[in-house]
Protein backbone atom coordinates (compact mmCIF):
# COMPACT_ATOMS: atom_id res chain seq x y z
CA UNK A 1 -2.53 -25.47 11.20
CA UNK A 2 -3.77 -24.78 7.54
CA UNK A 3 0.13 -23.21 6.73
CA UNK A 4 0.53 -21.09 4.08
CA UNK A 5 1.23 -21.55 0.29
CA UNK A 6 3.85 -20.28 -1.61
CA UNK A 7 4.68 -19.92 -5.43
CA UNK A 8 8.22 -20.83 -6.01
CA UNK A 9 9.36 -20.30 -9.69
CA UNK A 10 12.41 -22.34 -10.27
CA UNK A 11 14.90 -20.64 -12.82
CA UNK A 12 17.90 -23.06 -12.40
CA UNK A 13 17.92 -22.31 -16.42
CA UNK A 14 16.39 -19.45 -17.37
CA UNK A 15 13.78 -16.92 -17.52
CA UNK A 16 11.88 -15.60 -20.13
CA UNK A 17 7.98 -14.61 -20.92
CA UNK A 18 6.78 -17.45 -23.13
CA UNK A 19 8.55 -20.26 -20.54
CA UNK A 20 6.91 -18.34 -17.09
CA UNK A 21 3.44 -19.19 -18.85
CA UNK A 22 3.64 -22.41 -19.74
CA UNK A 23 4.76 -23.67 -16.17
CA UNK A 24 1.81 -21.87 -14.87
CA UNK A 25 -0.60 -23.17 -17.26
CA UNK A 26 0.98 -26.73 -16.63
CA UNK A 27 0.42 -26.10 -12.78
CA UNK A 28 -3.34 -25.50 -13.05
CA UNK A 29 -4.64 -22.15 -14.29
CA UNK A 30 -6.98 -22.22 -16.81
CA UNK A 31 -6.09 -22.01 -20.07
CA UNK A 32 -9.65 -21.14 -21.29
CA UNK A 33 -9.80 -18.15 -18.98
CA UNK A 34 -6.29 -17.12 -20.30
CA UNK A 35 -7.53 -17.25 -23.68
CA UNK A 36 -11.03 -15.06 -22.88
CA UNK A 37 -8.35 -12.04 -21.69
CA UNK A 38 -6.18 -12.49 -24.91
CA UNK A 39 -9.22 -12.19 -27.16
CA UNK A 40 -9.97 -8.96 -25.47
CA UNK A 41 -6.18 -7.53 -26.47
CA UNK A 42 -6.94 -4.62 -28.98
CA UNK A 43 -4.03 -6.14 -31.13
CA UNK A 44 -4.15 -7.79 -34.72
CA UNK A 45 -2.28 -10.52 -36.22
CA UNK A 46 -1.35 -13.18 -33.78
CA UNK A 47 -2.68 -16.20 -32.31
CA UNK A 48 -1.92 -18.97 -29.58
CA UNK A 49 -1.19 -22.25 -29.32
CA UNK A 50 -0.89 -24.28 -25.97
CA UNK A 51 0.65 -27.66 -26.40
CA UNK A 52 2.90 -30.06 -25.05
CA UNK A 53 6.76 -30.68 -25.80
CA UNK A 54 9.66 -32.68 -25.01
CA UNK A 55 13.12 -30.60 -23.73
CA UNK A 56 15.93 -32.85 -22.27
CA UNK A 57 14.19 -36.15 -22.00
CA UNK A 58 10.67 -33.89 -19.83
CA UNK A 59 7.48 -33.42 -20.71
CA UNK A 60 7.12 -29.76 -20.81
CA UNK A 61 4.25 -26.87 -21.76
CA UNK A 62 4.48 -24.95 -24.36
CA UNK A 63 2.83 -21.30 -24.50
CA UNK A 64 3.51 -19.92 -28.66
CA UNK A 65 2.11 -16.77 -29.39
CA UNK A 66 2.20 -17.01 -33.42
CA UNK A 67 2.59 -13.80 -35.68
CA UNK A 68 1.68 -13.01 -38.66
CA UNK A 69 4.18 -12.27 -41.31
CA UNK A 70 4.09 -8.78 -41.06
CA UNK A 71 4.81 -8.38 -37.48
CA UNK A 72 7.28 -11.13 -36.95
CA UNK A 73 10.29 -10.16 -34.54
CA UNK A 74 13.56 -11.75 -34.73
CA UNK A 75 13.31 -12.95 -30.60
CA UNK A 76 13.15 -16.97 -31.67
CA UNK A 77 15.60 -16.91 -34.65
CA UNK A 78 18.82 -18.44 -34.25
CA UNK A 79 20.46 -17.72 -37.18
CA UNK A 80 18.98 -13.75 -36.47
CA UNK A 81 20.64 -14.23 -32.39
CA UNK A 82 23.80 -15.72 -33.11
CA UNK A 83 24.69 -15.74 -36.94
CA UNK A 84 24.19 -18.32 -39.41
CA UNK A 85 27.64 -20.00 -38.09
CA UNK A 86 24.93 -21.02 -34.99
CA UNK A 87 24.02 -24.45 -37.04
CA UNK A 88 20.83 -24.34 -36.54
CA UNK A 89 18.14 -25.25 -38.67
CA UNK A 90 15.34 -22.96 -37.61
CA UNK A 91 11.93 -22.90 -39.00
CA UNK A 92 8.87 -20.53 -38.74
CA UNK A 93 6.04 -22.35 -40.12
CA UNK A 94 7.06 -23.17 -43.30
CA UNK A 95 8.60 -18.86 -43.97
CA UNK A 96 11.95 -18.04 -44.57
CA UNK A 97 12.76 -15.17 -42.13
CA UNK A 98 14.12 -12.24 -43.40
CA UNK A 99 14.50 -8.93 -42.14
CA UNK A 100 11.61 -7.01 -44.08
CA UNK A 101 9.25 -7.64 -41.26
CA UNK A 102 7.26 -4.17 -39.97
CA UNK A 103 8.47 -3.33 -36.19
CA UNK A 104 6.08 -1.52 -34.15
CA UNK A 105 7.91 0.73 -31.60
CA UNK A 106 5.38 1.31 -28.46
CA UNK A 107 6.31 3.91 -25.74
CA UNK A 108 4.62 3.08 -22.72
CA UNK A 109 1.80 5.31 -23.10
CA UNK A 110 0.22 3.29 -25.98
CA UNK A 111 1.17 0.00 -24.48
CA UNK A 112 -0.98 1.33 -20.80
CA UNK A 113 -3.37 2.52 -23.30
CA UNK A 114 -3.59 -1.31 -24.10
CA UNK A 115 -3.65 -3.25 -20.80
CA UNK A 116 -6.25 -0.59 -19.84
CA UNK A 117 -8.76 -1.63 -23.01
CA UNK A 118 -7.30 -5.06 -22.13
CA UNK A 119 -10.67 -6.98 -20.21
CA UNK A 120 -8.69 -8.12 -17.29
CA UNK A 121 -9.03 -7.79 -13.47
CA UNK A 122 -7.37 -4.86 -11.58
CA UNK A 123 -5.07 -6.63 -10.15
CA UNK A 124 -3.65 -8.08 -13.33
CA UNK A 125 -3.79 -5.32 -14.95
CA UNK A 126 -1.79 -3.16 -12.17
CA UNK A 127 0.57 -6.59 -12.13
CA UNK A 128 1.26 -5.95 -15.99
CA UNK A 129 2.04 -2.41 -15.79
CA UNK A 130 4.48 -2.94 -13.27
CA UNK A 131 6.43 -5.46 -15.32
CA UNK A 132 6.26 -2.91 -17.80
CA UNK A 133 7.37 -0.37 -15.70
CA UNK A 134 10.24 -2.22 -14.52
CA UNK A 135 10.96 -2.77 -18.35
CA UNK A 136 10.86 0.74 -19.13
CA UNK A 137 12.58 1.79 -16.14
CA UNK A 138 15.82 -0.76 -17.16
CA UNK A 139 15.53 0.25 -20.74
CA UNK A 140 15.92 4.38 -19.78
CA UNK A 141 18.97 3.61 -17.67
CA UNK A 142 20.22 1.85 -20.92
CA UNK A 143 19.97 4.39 -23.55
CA UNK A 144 20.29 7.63 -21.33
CA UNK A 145 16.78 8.57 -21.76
CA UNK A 146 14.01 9.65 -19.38
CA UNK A 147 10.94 7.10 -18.71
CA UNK A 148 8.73 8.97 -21.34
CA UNK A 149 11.23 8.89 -24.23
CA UNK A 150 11.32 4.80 -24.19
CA UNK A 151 10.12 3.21 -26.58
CA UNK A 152 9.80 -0.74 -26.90
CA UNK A 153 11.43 -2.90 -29.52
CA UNK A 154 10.85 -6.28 -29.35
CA UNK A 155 9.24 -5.49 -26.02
CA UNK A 156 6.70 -3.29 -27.56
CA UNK A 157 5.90 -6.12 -30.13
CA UNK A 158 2.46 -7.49 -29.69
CA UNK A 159 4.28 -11.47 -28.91
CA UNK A 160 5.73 -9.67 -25.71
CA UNK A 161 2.70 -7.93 -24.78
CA UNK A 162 0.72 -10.89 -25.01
CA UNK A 163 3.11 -12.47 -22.80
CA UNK A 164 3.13 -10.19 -20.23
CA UNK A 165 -0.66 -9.88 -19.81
CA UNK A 166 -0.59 -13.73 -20.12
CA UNK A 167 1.75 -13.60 -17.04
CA UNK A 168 -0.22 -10.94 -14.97
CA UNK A 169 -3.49 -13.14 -15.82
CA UNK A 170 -1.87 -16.48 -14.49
CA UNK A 171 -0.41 -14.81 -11.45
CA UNK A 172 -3.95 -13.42 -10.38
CA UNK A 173 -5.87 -16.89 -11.63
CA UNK A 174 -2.76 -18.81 -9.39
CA UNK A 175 -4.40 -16.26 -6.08
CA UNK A 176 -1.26 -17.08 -3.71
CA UNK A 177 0.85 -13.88 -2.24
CA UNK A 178 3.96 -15.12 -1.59
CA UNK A 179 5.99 -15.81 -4.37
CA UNK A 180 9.88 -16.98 -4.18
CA UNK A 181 12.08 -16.78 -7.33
CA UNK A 182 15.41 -18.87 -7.40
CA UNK A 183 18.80 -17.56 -8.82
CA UNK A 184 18.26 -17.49 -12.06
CA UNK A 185 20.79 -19.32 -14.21
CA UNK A 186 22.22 -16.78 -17.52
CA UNK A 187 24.49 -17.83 -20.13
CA UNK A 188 27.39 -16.32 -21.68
CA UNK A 189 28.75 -14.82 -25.14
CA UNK A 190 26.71 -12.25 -27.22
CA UNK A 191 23.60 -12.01 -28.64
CA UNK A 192 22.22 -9.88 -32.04
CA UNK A 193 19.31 -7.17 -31.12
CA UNK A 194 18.46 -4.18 -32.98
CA UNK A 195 21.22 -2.61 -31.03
CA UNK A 196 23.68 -4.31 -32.16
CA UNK A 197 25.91 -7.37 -30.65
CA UNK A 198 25.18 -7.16 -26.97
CA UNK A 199 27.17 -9.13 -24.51
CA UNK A 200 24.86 -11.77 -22.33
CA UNK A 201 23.62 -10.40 -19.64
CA UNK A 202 21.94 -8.12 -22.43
CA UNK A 203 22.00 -4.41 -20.50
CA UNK A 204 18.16 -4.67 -19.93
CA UNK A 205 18.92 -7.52 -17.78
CA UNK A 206 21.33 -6.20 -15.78
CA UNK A 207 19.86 -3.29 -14.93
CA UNK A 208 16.28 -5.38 -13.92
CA UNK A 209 18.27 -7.41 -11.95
CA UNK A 210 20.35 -4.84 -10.43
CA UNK A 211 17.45 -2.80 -9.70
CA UNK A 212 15.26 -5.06 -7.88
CA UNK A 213 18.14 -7.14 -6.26
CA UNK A 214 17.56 -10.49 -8.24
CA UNK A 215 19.86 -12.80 -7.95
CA UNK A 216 21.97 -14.19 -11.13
CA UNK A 217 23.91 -17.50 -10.94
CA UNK A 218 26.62 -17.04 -13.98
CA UNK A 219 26.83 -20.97 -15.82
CA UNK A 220 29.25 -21.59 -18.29
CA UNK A 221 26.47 -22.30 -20.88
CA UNK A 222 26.44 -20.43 -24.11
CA UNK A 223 23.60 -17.94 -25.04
CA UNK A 224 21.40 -16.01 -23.33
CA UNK A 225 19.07 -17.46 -20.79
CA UNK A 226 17.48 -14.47 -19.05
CA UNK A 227 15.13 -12.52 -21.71
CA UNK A 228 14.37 -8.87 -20.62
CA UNK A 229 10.52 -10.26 -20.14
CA UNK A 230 11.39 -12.73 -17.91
CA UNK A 231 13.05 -10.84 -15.63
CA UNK A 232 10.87 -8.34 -15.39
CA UNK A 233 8.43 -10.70 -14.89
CA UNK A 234 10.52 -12.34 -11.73
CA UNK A 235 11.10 -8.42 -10.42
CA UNK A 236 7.49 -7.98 -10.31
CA UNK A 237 6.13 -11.00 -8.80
CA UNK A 238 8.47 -11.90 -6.78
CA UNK A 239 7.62 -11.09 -2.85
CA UNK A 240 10.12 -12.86 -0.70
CA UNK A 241 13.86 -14.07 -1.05
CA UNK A 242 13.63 -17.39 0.40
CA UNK A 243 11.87 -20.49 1.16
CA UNK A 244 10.83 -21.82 4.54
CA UNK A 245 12.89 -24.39 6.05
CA UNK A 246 10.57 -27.15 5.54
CA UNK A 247 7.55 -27.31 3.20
CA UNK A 248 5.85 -29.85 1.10
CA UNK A 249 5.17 -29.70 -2.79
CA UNK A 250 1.11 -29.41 -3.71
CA UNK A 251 1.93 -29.28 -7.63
CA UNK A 252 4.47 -28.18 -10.30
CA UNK A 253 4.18 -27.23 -13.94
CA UNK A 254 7.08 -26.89 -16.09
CA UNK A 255 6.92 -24.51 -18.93
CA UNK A 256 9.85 -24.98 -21.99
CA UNK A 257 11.54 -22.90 -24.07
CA UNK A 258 12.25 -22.16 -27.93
CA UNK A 259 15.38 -21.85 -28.16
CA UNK A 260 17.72 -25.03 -28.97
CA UNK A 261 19.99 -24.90 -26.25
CA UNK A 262 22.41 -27.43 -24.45
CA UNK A 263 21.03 -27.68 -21.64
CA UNK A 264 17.31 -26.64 -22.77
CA UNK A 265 16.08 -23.99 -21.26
CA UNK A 266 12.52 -24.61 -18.77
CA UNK A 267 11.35 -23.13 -15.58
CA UNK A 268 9.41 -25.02 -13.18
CA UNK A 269 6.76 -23.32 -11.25
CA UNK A 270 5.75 -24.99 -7.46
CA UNK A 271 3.22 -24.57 -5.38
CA UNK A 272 4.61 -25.64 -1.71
CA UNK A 273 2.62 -25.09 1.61
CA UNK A 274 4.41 -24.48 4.63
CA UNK A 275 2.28 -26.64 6.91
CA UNK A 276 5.08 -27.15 9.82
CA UNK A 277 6.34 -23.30 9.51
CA UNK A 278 4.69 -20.75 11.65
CA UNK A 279 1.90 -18.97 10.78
CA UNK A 280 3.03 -15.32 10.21
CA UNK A 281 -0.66 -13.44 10.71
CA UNK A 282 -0.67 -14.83 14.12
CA UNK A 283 1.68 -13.59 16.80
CA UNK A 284 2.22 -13.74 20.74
CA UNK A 285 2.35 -11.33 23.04
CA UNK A 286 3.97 -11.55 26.62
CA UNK A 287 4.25 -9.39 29.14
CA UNK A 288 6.14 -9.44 32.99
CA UNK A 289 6.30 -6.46 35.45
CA UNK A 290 9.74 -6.68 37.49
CA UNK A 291 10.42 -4.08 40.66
CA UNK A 292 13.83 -5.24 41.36
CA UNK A 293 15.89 -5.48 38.04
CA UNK A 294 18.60 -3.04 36.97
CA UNK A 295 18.42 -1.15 33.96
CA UNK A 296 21.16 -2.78 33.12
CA UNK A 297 19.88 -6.14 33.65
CA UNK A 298 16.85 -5.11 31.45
CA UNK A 299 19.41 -3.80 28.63
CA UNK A 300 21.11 -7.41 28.39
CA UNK A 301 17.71 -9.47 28.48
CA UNK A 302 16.55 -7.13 25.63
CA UNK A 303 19.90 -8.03 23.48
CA UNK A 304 19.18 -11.99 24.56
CA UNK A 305 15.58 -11.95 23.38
CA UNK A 306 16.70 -10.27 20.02
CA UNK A 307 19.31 -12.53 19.28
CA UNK A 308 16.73 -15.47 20.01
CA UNK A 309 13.95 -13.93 17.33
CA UNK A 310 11.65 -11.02 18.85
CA UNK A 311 10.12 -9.42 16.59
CA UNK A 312 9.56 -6.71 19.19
CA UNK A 313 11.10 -5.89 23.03
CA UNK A 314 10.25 -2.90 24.70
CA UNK A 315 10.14 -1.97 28.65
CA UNK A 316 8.47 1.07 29.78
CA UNK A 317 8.77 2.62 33.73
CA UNK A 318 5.04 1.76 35.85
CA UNK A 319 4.38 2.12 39.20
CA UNK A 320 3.14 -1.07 41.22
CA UNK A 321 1.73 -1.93 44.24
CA UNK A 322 2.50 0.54 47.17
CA UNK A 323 3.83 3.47 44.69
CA UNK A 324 6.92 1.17 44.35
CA UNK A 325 8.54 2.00 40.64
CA UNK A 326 8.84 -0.94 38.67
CA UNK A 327 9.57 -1.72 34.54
CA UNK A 328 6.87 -3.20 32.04
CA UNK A 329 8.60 -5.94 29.91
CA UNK A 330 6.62 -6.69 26.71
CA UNK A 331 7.88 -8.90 24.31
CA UNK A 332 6.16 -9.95 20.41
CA UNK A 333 7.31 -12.87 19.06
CA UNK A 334 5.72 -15.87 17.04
CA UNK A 335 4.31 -18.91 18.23
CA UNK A 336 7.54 -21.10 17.39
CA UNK A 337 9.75 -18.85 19.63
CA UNK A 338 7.39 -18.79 22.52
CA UNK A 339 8.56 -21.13 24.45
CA UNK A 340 12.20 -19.60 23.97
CA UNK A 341 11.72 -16.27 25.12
CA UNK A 342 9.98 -17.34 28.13
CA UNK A 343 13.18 -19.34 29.17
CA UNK A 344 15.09 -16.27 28.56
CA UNK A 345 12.66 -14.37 30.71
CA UNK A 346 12.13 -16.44 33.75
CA UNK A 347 16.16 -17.20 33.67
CA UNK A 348 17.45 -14.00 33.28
CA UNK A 349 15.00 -11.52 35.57
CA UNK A 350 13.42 -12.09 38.65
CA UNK A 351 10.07 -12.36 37.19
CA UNK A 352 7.55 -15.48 38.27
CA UNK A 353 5.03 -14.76 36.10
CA UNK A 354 4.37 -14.06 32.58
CA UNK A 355 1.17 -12.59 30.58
CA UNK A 356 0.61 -14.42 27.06
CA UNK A 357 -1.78 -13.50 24.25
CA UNK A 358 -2.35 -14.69 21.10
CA UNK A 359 -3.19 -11.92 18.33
CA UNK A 360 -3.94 -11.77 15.08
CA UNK A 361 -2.24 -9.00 12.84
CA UNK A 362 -2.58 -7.26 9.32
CA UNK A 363 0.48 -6.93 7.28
CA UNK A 364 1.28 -5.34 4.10
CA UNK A 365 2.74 -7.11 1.51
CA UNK A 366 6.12 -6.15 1.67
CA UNK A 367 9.79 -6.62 -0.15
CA UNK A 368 13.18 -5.02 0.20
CA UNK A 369 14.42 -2.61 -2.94
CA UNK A 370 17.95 -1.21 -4.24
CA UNK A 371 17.72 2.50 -5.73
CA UNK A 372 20.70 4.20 -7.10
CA UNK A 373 21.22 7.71 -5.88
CA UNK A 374 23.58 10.51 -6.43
CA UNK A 375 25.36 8.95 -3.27
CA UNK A 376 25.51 5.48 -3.78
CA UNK A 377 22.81 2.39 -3.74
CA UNK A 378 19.69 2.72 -1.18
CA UNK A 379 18.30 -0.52 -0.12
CA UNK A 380 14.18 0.42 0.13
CA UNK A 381 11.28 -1.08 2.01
CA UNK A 382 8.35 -1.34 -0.67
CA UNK A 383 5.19 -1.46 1.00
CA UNK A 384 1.97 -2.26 -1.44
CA UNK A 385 -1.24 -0.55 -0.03
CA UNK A 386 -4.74 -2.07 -0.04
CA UNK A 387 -5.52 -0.01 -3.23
CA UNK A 388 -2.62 -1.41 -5.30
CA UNK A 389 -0.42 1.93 -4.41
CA UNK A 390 3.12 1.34 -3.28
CA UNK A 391 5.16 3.08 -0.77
CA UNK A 392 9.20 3.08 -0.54
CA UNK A 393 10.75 4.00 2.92
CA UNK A 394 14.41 4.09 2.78
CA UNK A 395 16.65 1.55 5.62
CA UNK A 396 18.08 2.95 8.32
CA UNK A 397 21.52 0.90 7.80
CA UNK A 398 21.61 1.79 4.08
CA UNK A 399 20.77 6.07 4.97
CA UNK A 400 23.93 5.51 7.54
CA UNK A 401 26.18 3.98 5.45
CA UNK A 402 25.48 6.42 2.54
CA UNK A 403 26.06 9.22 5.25
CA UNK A 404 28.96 8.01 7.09
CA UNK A 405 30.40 7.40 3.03
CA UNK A 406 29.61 10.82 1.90
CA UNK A 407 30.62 12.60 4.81
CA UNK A 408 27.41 14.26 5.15
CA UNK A 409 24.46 14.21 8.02
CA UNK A 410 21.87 11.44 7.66
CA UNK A 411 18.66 14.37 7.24
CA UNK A 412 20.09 15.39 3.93
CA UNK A 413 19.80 12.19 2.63
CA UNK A 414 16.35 11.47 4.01
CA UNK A 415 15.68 14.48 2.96
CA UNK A 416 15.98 13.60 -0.54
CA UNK A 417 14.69 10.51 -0.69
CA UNK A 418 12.46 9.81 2.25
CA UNK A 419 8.95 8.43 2.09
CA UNK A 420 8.22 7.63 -1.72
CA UNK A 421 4.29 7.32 -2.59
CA UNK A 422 3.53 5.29 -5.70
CA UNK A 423 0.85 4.68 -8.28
C-alpha cells in the first residue's frame, strides 16, 4: 500500500507569513518557480532574498521580502512593536526607521484585482484569496465594518501580499491535500499597530482562530507569536485536525523568523506518509440476509458495529426464498475494521455467510467550520467542489443544541442558515 502523504506544519512557536515560506522552500519547492510568480506581481519597490540563518543553535530558511524606503511598514521593528525600552538593536539595512514611511491602504477589491493580474495557477490563486478572505473577514468583525469597507494596513502592504501569494504558490508547487496544523504556540503582553497598543492575541488573531476553530496553546513567552498572516494562512490550508496514529517522516524544512525572541520563533513544515494507516479512497462493503432476527436484535448489532467504526449500517425488509420476509444487513467500513465487524456479525446474528466488496470512492475535500449566528456558534461542514466552489451545510448536533438553547424549532434555524454555496 502506497499510503498517503500529509503536510504537517508544526507551530510549537509561532505562525506568521515570512516563517510558513521558508519551511516550505527548505522542504523542496522551488525557489526559482516561486520567484517567476513574484516577478509577475504588478507591485513596485521590493525584492527577495532566500538565504540561510541560524535561530536557537538550527539551521533555518529565511524568506525576506525587502522594501524600499518608501513603503517600509513597521511589522519587523522592535523598537516600533514594543518601545524603545525593548533593548533591541534593530537594523534595516543600514536606515534608521522612522515613521514618515507612505502606507498603502488596499481594500480587497484592489488586492483581488492583484492576485488576478498575478501569473499564477488557479488553484493558487483561489488559495490566496481565501487567506485573504479569511483576513478580511477577521478584520470586519474587528472594527464593526462590513467585508467591503476593510481596508488592509500592514496586510494590504505589498511585503504581506507577497507573502501570501508566496504561500498559495508553495502550497500548490508542495501538490499534497491533506494538510495538519499543530496548536500554535502565542505569546503574551502587547504589541504597537496602527491601532494602537493591542493586547497579544492581537484581535485579528482571535477572531481567525475563533472562526475557523484553530487551536491556540497560550506559553508564557513574551510577544506576539501568531501574525494575522500566519494564521490566516493555517485557516486556509489547513484540511484535517489530526495526524494518523503512525506515519513516517519523508522530509522537513524549517523556516525562521525576524523577530529576536527568547525562544526564536520557526515553524517546521513535514511531509509524513501514512504507509501503515488505511487507505481512505478505498472502502468495504458487506452484506448478510437474516430471516430469523428480531428487530430488536438488528437495533443492538447496528449500535455494536457503530461503536466498533462503520462508517455506514443500514438494514432494509426483502423477501427470501419461499416469500419468507427477511432483513438486508449492509455494512461500509474500511479495510482495517473488516475483520471486526465481521466478528460482530457472525457473533451477534444468526447469519453464516457474509458478502464482501472492495470499492473505490470519490470524496470531497472536506473540514469542519464554527459560524457565529444570532443564536449562538454553528459548527459547519465545508465541502470544496471540483471547480474550487465551497459549500457549508450546518451539523445536526450544533442546529439541536442552538434549538433546544433558544427555545425555538430546529426549521427556523435551518431555515436561516441551511445549505451555504460559495465562490
Amino acid at each position: 500500500m502506497a499510503g498517503t502523504d500529509i503536510l504537517y506544519i508544526e507551530a510549537n512557536t509561532g505562525i506568521s507569513g515570512d516563517m510558513f515560506v521558508a519551511s516550505m522552500l527548505d522542504l523542496g519547492v522551488s525557489e526559482d518557480k516561486l520567484r517567476q510568480v513574484l516577478d509577475s506581481v504588478p507591485a513596485d519597490g521590493f525584492d527577495v532574498v532566500v538565504s540561510r540563518k541560524e535561530k536557537g543553535g538550527v539551521s533555518v530558511c529565511d524568506f525576506d521580502v525587502r522594501l524600499d524606503e518608501k513603503y517600509e511598514n513597521h511589522d519587523h521593528d522592535m523598537d516600533y512593536l514594543y518601545g524603545h525600552e525593548h533593548g533591541h538593536d534593530h537594523e534595516h539595512d543600514g536606515h534608521t526607521h522612522g515613521h514618515t514611511h507612505d502606507h498603502v491602504h488596499r481594500g480587497l477589491k484592489e488586492i483581488n484585482d492583484i492576485l488576478d493580474r498575478t501569473d499564477m495557477s488557479e488553484r493558487a490563486r483561489a488559495l490566496a484569496k481565501r487567506i485573504f478572505e479569511i483576513l478580511g473577514s477577521a478584520e470586519s468583525k474587528a472594527h464593526g465594518v462590513s467585508m467591503d469597507k476593510v481596508h488592509f494596513h500592514e496586510v494590504g502592504a505589498i511585503d504581506s501580499i507577497v507573502d501570501i501569494v508566496a504561500a498559495a504558490v508553495c502550497v500548490d508547487e508542495i501538490g499534497i491535500d491533506k494538510v495538519v496544523i499543530s496548536p500554535i504556540g502565542e505569546g503574551s503582553g502587547t504589541v504597537r499597530t496602527m491601532h494602537g497598543i493591542l493586547s497579544v492575541p492581537v484581535p485579528a488573531v482571535a477572531n481567525i482562530t475563533s472562526d475557523n476553530s484553530l487551536v491556540i496553546r497560550q506559553t508564557p513567552w513574551r510577544g506576539e507569536y501568531i501574525t494575522p498572516t500566519g494564521a490566516a494562512i493555517a485557516a486556509a490550508i489547513r484540511t484535517d485536525d489530526e495526524l494518523p496514529g503512525s506515519y513516517s517522516i519523508k522530509k522537513i524544512g524549517v523556516g525562521g523568523g525576524k523577530r529576536d525572541y527568547d525562544p526564536p520563533s520557526m515553524v517546521r513544515a513535514m511531509i509524513l506518509n501514512t504507509q501503515s494507516a488505511p487507505d481512505e479512497s478505498r472502502i468495504v462493503k458487506l452484506e448478510t440476509d437474516i430471516d430469523d432476527s428480531t428487530g430488536e436484535v438488528i437495533g443492538h448489532v447496528m449500535d455494536k458495529l457503530y461503536a466498533a467504526g462503520a462508517r455506514e449500517v443500514h438494514f432494509s425488509p426483502i423477501y427470501m426464498k419461499k416469500n419468507r420476509p427477511g432483513i438486508e444487513l449492509v455494512v461500509i467500513t474500511t479495510l482495517d475494521k473488516t475483520d471486526e465487524l465481521e466478528r460482530i456479525i457472525f457473533m451477534e446474528t444468526s447469519t453464516i455467510g457474509i458478502r464482501k466488496q472492495l470499492m473505490d470512492r470519490s470524496v470531497l475535500k472536506r473540514r469542519e467550520v464554527t459560524v457565529e449566528t444570532k443564536y449562538g456558534r454553528l459548527k459547519m461542514k465545508e465541502v470544496t467542489l471540483p471547480d474550487s466552489s465551497t459549500r457549508r451545510y450546518p451539523e445536526y448536533e450544533s442546529l439541536r443544541e442552538l434549538a433546544d438553547k433558544n427555545g425555538i424549532p430546529i426549521m427556523e434555524i435551518q431555515a436561516r442558515y441551511g445549505l451555504q454555496v460559495g465562490e
